[in-house]
N, C-alpha and C. Protein backbone atom coordinates (compact mmCIF):
# COMPACT_ATOMS: atom_id res chain seq x y z
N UNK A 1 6.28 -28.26 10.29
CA UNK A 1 7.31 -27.29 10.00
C UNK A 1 7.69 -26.61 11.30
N UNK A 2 9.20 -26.58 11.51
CA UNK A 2 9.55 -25.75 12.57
C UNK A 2 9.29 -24.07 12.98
N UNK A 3 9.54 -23.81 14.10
CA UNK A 3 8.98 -22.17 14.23
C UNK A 3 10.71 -21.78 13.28
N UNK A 4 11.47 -21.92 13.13
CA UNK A 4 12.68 -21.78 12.76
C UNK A 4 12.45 -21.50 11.65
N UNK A 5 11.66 -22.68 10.85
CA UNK A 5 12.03 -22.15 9.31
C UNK A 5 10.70 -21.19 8.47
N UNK A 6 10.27 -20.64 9.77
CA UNK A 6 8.90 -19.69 9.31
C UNK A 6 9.80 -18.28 9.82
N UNK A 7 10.02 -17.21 8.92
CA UNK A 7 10.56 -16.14 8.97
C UNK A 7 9.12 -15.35 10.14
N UNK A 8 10.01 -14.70 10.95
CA UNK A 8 9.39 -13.94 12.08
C UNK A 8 8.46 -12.28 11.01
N UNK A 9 7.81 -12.04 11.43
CA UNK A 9 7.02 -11.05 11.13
C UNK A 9 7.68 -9.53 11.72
N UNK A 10 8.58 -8.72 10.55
CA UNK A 10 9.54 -7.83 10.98
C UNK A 10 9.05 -6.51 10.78
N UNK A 11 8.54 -5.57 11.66
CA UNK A 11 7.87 -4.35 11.62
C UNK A 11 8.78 -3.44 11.07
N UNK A 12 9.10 -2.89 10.07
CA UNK A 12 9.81 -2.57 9.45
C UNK A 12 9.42 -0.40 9.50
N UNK A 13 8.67 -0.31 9.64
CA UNK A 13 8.50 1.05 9.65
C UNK A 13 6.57 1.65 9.46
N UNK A 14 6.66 2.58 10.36
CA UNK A 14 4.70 2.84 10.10
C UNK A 14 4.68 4.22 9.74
N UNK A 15 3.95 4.58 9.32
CA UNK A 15 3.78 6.47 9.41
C UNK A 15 2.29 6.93 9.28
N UNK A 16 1.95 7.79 9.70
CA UNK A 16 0.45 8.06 9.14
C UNK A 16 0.48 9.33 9.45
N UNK A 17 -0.26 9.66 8.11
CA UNK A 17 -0.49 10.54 6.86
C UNK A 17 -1.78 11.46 7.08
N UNK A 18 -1.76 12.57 6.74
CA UNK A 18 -3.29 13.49 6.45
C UNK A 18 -3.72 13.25 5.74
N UNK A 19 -4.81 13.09 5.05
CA UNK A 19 -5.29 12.14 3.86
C UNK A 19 -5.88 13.44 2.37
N UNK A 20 -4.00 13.99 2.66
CA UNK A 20 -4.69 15.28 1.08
C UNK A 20 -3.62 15.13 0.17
N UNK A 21 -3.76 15.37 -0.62
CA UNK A 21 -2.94 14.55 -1.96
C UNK A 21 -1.36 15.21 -2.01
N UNK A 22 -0.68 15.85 -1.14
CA UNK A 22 0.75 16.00 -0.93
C UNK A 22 1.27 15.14 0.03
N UNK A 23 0.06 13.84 0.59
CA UNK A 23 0.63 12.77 1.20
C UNK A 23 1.55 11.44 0.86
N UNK A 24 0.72 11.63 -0.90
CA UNK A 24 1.11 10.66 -1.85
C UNK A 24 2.56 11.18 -2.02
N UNK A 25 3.18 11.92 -1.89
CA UNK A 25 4.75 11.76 -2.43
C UNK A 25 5.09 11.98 -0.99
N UNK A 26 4.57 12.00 -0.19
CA UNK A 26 5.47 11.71 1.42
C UNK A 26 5.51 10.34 1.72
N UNK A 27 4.29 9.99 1.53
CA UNK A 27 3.97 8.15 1.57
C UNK A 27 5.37 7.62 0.87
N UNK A 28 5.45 8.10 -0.41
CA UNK A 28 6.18 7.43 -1.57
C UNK A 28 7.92 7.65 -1.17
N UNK A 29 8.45 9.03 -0.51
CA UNK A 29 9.36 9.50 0.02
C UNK A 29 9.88 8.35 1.41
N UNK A 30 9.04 7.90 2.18
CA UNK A 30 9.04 7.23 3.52
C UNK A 30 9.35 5.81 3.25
N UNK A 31 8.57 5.65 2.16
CA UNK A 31 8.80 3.68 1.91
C UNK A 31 10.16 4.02 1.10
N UNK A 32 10.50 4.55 0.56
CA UNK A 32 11.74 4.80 -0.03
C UNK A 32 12.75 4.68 1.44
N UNK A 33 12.72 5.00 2.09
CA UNK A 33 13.62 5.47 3.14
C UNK A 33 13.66 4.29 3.70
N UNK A 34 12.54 3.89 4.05
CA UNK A 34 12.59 2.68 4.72
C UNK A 34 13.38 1.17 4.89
N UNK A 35 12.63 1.31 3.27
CA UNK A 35 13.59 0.01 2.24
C UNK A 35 14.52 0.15 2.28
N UNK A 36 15.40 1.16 2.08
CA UNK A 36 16.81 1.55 1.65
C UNK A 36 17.77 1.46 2.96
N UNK A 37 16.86 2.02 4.16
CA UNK A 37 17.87 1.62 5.49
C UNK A 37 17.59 -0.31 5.68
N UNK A 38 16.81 -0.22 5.25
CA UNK A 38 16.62 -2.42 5.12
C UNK A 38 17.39 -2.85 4.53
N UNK A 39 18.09 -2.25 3.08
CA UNK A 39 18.62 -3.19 2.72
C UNK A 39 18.40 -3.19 0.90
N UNK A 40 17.00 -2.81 0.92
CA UNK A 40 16.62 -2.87 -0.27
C UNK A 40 17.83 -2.09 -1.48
N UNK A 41 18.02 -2.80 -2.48
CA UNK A 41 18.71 -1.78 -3.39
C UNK A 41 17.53 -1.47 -4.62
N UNK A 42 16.46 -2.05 -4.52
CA UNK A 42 15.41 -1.40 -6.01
C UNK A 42 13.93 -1.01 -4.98
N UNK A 43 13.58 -0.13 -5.51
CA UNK A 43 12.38 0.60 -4.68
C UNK A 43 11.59 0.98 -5.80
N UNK A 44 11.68 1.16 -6.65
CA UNK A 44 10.83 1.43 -7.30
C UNK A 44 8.73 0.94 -7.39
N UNK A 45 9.09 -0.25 -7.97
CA UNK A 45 7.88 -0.98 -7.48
C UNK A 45 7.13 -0.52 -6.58
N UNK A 46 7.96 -0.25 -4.99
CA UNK A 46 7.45 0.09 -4.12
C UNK A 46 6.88 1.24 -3.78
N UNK A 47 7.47 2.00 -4.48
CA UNK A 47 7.24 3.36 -4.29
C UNK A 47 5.61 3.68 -5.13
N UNK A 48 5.94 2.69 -6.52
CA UNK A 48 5.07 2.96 -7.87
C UNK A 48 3.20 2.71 -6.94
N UNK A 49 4.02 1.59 -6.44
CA UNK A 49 2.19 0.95 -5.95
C UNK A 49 2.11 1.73 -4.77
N UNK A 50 2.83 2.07 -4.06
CA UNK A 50 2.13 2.80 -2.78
C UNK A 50 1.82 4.28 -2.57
N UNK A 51 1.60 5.06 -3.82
CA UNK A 51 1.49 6.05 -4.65
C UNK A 51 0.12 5.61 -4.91
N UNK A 52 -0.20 4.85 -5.57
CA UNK A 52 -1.48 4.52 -6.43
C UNK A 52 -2.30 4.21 -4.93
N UNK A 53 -1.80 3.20 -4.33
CA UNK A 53 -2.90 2.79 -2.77
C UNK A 53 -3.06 4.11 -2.01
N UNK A 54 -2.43 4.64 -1.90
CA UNK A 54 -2.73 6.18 -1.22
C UNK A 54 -3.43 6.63 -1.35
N UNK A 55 -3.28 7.24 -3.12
CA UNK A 55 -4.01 7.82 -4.01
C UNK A 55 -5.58 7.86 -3.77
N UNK A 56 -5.60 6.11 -3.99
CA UNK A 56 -7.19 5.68 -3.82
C UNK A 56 -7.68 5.57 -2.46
N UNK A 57 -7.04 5.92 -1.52
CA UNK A 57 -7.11 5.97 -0.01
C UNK A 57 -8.00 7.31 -0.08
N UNK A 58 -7.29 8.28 -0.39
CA UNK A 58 -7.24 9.69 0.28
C UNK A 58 -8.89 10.21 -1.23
N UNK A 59 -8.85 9.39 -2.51
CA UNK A 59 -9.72 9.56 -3.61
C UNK A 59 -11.42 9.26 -2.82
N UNK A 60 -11.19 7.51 -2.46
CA UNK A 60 -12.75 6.77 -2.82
C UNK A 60 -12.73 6.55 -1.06
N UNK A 61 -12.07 7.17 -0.16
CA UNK A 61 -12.74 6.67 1.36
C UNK A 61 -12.54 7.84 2.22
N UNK A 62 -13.25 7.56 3.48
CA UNK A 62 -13.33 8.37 4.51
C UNK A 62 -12.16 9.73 4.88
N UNK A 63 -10.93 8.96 4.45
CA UNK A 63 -9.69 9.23 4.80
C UNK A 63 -9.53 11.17 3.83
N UNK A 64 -9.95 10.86 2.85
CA UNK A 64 -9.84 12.22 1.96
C UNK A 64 -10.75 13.36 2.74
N UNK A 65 -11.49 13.14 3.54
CA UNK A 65 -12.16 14.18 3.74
C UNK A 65 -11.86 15.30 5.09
N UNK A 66 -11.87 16.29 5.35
CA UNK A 66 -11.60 17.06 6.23
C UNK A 66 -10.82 16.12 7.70
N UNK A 67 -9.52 16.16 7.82
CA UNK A 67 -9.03 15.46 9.33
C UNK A 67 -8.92 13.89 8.90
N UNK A 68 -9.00 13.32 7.99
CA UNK A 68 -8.71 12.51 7.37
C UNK A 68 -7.40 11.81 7.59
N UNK A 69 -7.21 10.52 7.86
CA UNK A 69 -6.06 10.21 7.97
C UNK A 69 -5.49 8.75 6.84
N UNK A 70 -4.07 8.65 6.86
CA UNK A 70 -3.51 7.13 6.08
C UNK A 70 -2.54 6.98 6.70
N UNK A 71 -2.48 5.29 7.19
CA UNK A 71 -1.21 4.77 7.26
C UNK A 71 -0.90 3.79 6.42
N UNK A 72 0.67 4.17 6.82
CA UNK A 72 1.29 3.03 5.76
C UNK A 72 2.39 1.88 6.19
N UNK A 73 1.98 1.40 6.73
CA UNK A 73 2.89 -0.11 6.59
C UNK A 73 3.84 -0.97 6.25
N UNK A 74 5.34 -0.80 6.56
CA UNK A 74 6.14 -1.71 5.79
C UNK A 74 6.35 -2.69 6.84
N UNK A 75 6.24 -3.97 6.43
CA UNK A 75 6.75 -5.31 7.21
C UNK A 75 8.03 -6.18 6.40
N UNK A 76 8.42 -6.90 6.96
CA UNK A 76 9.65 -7.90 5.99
C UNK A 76 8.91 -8.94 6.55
N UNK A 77 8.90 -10.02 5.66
CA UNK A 77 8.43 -11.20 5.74
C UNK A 77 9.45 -12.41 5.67
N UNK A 78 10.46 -11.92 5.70
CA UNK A 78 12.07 -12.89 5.25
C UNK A 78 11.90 -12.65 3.42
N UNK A 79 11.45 -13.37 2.63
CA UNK A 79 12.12 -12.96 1.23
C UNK A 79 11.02 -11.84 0.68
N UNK A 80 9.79 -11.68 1.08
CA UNK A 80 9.29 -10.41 0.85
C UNK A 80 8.82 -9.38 1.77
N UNK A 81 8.97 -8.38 0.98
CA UNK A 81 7.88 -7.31 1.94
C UNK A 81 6.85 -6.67 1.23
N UNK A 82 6.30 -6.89 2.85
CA UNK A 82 4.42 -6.29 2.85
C UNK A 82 4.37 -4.92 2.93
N UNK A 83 3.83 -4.15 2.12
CA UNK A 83 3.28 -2.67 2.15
C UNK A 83 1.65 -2.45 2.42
N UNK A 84 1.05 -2.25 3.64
CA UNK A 84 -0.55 -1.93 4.05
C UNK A 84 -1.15 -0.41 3.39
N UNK A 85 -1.68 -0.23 3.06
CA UNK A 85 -2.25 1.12 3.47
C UNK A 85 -3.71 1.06 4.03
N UNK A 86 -3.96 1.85 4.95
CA UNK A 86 -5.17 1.61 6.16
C UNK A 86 -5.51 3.05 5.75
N UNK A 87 -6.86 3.25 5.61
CA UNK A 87 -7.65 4.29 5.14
C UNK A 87 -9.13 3.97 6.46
N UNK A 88 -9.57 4.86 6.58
CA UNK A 88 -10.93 5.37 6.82
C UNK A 88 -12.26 4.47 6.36
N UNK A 89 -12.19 3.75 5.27
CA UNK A 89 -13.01 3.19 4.87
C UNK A 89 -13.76 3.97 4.41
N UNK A 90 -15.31 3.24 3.54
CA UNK A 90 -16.50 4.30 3.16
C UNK A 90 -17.27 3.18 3.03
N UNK A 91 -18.37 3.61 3.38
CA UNK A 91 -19.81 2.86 3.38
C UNK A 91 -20.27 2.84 1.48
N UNK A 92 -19.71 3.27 1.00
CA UNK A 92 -20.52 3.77 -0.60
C UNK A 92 -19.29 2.92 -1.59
N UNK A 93 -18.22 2.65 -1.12
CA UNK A 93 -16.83 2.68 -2.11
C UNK A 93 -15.87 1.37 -1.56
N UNK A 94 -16.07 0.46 -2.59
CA UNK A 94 -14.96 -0.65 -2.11
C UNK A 94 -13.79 -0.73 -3.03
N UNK A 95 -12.86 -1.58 -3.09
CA UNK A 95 -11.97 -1.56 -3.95
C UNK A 95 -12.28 -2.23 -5.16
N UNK A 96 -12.23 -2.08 -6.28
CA UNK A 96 -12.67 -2.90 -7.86
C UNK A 96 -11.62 -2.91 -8.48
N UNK A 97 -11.48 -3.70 -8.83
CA UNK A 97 -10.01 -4.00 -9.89
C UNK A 97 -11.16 -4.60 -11.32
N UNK A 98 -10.72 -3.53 -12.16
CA UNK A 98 -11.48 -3.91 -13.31
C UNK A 98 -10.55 -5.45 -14.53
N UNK A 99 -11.15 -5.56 -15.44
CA UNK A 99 -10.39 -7.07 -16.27
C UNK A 99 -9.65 -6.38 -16.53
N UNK A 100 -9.16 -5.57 -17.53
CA UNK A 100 -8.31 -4.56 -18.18
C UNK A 100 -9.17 -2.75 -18.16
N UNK A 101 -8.06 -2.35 -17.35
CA UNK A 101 -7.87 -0.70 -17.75
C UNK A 101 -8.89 0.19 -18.58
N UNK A 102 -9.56 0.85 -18.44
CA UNK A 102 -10.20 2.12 -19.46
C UNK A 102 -8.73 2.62 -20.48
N UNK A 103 -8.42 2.35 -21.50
CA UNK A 103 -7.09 3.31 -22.31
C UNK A 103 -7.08 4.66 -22.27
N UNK A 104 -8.84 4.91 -22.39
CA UNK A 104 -9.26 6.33 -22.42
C UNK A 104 -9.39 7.21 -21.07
N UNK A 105 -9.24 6.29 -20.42
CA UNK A 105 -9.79 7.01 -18.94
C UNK A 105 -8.57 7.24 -17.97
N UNK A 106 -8.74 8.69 -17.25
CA UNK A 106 -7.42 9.18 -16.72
C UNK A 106 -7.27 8.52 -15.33
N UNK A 107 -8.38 7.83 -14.87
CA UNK A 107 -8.12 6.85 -13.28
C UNK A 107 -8.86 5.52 -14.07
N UNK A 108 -8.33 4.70 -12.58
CA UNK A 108 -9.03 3.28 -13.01
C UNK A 108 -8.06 2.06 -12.83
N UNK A 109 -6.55 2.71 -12.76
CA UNK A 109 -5.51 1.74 -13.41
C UNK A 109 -4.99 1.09 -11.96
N UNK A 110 -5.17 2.08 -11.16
CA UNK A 110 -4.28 1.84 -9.58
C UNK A 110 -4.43 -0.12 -9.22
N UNK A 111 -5.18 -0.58 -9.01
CA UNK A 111 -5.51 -1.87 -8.23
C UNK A 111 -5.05 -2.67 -9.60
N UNK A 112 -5.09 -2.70 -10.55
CA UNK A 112 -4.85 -3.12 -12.18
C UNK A 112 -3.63 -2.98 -11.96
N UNK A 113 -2.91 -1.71 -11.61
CA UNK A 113 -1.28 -1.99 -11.74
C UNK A 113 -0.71 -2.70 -10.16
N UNK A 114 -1.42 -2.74 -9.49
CA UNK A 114 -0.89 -3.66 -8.26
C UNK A 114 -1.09 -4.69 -8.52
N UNK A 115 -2.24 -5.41 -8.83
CA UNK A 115 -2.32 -6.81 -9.36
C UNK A 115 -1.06 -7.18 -10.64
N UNK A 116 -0.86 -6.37 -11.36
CA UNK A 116 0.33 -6.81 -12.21
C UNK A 116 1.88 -6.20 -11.65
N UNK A 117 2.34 -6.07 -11.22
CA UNK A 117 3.10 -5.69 -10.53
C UNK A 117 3.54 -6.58 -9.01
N UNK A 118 2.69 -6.58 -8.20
CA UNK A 118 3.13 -7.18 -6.98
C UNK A 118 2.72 -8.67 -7.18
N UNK A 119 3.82 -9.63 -6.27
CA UNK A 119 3.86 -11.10 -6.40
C UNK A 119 2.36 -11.34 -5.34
N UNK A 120 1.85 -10.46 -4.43
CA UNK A 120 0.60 -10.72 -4.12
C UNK A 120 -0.15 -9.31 -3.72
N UNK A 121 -1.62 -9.41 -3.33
CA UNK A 121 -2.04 -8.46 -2.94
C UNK A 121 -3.32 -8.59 -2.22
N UNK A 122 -4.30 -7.88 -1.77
CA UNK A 122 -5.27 -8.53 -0.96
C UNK A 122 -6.38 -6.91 -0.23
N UNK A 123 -7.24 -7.29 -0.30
CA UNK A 123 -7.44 -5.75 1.04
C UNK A 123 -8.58 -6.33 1.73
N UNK A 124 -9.01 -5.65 3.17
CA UNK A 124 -9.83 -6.39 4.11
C UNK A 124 -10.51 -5.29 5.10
N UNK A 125 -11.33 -5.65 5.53
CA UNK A 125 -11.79 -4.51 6.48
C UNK A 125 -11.49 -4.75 8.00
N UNK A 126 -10.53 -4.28 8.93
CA UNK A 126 -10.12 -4.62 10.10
C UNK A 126 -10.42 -3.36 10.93
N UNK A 127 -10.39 -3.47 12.29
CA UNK A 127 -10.32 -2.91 13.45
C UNK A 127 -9.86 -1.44 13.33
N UNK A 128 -8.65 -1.50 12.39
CA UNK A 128 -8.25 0.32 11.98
C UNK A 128 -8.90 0.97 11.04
N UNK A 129 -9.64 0.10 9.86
CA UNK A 129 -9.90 0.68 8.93
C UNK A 129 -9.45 -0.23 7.86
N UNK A 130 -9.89 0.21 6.77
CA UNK A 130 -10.03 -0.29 5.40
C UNK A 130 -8.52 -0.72 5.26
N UNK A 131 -7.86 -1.94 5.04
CA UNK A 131 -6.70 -2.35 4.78
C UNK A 131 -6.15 -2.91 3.68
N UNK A 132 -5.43 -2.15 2.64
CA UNK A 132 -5.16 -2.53 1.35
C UNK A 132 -3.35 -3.12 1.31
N UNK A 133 -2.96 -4.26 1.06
CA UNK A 133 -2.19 -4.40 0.88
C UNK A 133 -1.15 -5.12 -0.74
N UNK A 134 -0.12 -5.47 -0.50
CA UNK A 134 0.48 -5.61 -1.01
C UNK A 134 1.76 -6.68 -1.33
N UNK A 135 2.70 -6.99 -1.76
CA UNK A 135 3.81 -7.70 -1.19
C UNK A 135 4.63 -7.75 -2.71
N UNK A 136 5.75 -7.74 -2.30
CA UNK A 136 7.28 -7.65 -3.38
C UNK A 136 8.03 -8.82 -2.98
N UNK A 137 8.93 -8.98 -3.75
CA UNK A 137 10.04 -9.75 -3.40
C UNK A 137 10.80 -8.83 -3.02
N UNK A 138 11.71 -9.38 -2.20
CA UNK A 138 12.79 -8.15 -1.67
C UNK A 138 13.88 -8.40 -2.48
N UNK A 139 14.23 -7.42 -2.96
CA UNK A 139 15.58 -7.41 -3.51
C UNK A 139 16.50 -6.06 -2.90
């Protein structure tokens, strides 16, 4: 396959965040912005899951605690885009995506609604920190 017909890796916008829960609607405010100067005409999705990855950023890792930080990641991939969120990590707390949801339970759902929702998803432990991602189709 040619380098031609492999879409270039398009840094689309970064920001990073204090890791206290009025980050989650700045996070959610920024990928909005982002998309929308890209091109995007539906954000939603995007906004929905990178709300929830925050969430559990700033909840179950390093990042929530005093000086705490999150970034967030938009890339274009040619027909999709990638959303990261990079947290702090924690020695005690990894990511779990349960089979189905608690009905009764008021957390639990975040990684459950990214797995149904995004065309992929993935998280890894790298050089910055705990890396949770994501990916949409672009529309």
């Amino acid at each position: 396959m040619g380098a031609e017909t492999v879409p270039a890796l398009g840094l689309l916008g970064r920001v990073d965040l204090p890791g206290v829960a009025e980050s989650v609607s700045s996070a959610r405010r920024y990928v909005r912005g982002v998309l929308e100067n890209s091109g995007h005409r539906d954000t939603y999705d995007a906004e929905l899951l990178v709300s929830e990855l925050v969430s559990n950023a700033i909840r179950h890792s390093e990042s929530g605690r005093v000086g705490g930080r999150v970034t967030v990641v938009v890339a274009n991939l040619g027909d999709v885009t990638r959303i990261a969120v990079i947290d702090e990590g924690s020695s005690t707390c990894m990511p779990h995506l349960p089979a189905e949801p608690d009905e009764d339970a008021e957390g639990g759902r975040g990684l459950w609604l990214v797995r149904e929702v995004a065309l992929s998803w993935g998280w890894y432990e790298g050089t910055a920190g705990r890396v949770v991602w994501f990916q949409l189709a672009r529309r």
